[in-house]
C-alpha atoms as a PDB file:
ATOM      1  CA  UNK A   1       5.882  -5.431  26.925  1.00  0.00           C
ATOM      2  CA  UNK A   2       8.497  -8.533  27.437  1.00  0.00           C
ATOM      3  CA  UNK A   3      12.072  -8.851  25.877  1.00  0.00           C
ATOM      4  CA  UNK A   4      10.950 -11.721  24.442  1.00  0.00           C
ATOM      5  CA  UNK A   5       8.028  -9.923  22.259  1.00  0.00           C
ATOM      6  CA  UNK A   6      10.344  -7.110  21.706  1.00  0.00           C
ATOM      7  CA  UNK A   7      12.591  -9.879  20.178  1.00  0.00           C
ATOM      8  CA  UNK A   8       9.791 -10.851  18.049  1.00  0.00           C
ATOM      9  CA  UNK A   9       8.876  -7.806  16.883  1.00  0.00           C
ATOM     10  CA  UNK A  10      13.201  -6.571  16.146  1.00  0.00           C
ATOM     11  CA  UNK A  11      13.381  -9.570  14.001  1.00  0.00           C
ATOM     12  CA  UNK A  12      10.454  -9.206  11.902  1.00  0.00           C
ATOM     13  CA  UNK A  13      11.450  -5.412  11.596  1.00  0.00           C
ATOM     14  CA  UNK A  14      15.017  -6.550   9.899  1.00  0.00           C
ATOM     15  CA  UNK A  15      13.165  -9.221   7.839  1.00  0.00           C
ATOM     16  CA  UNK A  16      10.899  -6.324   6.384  1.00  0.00           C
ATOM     17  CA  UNK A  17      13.280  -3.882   5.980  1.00  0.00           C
ATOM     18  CA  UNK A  18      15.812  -5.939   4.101  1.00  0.00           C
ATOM     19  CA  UNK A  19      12.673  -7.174   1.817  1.00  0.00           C
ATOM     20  CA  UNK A  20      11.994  -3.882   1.152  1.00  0.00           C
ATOM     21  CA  UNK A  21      15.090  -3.225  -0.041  1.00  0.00           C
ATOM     22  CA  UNK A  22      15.335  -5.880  -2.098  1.00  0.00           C
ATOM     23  CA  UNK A  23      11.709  -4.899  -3.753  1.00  0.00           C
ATOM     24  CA  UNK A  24      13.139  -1.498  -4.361  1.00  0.00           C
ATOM     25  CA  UNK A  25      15.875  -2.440  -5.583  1.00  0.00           C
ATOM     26  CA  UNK A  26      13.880  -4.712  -8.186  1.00  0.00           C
ATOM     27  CA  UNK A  27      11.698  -1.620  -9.091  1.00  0.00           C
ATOM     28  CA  UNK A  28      14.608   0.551  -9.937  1.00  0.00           C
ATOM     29  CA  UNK A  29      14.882   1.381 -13.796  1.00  0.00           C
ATOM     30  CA  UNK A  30      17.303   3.651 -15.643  1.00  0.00           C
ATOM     31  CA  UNK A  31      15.781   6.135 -18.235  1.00  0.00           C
ATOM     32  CA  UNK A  32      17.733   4.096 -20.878  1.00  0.00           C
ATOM     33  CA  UNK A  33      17.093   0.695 -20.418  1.00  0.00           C
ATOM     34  CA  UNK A  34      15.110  -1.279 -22.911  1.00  0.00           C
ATOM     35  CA  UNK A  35      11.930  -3.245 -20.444  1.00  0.00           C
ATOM     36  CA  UNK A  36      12.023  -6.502 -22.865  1.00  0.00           C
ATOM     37  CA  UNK A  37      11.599 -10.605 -21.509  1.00  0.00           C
ATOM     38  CA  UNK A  38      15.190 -11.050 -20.935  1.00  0.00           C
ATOM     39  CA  UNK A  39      15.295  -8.079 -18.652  1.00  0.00           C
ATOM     40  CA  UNK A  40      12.152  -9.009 -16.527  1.00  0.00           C
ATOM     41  CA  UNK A  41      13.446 -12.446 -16.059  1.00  0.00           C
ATOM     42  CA  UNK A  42      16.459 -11.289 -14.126  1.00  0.00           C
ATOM     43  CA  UNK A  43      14.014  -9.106 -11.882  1.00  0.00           C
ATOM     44  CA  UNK A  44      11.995 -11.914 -11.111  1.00  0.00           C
ATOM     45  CA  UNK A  45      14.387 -13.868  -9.078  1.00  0.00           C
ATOM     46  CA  UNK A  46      15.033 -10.476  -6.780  1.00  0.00           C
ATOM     47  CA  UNK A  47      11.401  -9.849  -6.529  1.00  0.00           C
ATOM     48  CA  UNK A  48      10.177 -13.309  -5.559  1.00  0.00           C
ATOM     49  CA  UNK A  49      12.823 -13.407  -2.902  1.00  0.00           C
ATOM     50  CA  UNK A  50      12.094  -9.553  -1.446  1.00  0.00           C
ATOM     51  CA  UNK A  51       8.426 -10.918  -0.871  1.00  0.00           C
ATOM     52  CA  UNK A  52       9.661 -14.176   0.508  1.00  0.00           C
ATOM     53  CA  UNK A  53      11.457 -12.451   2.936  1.00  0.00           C
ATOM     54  CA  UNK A  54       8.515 -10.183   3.860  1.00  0.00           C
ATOM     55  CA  UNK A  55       6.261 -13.183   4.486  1.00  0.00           C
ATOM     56  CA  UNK A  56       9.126 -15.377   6.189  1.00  0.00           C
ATOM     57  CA  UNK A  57       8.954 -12.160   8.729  1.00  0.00           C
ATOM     58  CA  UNK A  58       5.604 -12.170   9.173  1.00  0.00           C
ATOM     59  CA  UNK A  59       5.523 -15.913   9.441  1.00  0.00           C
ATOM     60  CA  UNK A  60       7.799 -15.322  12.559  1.00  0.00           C
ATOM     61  CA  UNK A  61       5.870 -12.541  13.512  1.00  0.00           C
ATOM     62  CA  UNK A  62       2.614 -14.997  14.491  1.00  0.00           C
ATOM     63  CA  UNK A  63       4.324 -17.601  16.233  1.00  0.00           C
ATOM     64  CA  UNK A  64       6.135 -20.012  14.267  1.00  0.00           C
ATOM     65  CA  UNK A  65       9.363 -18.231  15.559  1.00  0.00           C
ATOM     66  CA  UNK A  66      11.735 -21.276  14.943  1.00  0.00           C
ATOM     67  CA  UNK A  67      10.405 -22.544  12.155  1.00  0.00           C
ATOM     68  CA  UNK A  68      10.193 -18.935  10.227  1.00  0.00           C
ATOM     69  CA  UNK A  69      13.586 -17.997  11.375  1.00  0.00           C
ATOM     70  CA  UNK A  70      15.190 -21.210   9.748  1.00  0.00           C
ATOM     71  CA  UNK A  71      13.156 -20.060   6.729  1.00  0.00           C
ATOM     72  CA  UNK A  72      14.744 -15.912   6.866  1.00  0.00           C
ATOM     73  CA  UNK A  73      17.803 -17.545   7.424  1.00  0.00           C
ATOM     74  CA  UNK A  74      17.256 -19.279   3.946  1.00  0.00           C
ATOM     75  CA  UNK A  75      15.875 -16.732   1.896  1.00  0.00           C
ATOM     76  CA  UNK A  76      18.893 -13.889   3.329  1.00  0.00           C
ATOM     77  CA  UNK A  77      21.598 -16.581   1.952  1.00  0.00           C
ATOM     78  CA  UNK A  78      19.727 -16.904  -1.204  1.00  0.00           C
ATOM     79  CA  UNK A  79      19.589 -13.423  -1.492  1.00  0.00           C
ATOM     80  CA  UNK A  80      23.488 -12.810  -1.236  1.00  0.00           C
ATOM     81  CA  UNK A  81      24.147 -15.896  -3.945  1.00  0.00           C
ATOM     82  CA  UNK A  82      21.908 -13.923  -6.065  1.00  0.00           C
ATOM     83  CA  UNK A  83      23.547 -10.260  -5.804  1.00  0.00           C
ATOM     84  CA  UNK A  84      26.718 -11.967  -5.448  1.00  0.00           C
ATOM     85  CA  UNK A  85      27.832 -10.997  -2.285  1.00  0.00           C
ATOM     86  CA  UNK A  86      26.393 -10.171   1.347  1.00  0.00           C
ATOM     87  CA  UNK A  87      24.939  -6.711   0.766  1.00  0.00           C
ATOM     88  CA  UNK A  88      22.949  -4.611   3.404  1.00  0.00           C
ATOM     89  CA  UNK A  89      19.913  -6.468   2.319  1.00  0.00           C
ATOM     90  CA  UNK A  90      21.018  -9.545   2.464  1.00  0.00           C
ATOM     91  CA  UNK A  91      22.834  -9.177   6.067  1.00  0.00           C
ATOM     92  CA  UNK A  92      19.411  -7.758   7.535  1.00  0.00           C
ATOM     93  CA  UNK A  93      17.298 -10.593   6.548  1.00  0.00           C
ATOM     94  CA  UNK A  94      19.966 -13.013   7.578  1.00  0.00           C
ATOM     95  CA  UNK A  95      20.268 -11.574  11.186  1.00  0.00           C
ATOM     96  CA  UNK A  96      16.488 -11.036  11.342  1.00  0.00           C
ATOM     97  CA  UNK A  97      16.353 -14.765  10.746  1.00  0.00           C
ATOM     98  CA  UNK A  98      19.115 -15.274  13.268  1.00  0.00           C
ATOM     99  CA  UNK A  99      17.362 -12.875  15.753  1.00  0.00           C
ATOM    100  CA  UNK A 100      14.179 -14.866  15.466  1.00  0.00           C
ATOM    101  CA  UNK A 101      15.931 -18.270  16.155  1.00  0.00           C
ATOM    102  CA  UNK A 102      17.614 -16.463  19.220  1.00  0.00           C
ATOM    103  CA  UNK A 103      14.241 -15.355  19.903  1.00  0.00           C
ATOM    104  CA  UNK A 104      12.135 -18.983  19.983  1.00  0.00           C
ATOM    105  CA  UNK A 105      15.272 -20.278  22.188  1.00  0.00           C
ATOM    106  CA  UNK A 106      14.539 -18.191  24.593  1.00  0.00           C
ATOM    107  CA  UNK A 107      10.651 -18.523  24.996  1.00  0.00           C
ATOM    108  CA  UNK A 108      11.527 -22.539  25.458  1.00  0.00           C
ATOM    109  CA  UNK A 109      12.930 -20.920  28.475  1.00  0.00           C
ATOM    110  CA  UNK A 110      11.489 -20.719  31.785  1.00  0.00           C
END
């Protein structure tokens, strides 16, 4: 197997894993809170991102390295605006993203 498909496969690793987390984190309920409107609107923004990221991984994953690495790179920042700061999700989609962009650089190679 070549770097460059080990490359390929690292970034869309960090891209899933970080969705994942974010999904999780989504799906997480305390015993006392009350499931009402209001309080699956704020999950909705989390979970539409955590699948974004998923499928901006797997976008890179089939080829469109350069194009689905700008896109990871997108939906990481969006992430950390939307928890507020740059947590461990966030930083693993980001540098999946960045990863994948290295990544499509270097198959332009010779």
């Amino acid at each position: 197997m070549s770097e460059k498909r080990i490359l390929d496969i690292l970034s869309f690793l960090l891209a899933l894993i970080g969705g994942i987390l974010v999904l999780a984190g989504v799906l997480i309920v305390s015993g006392s809170t009350k499931i009402d409107l209001a309080y699956l609107g704020k999950r909705a923004v989390p979970l539409i991102l955590g699948i974004a990221a998923i499928l901006c991984g797997a976008y890179m994953f089939k080829g469109h390295i350069s194009t689905g690495g700008l896109l990871t790179i997108v939906v990481g920042v969006l992430i950390a605006v939307d928890q507020g700061s740059v947590g461990l999700e966030g930083a693993l989609v980001i540098l999946g993203g960045v990863l994948g962009i290295i990544t499509a650089e270097a198959r332009s190679l010779p």
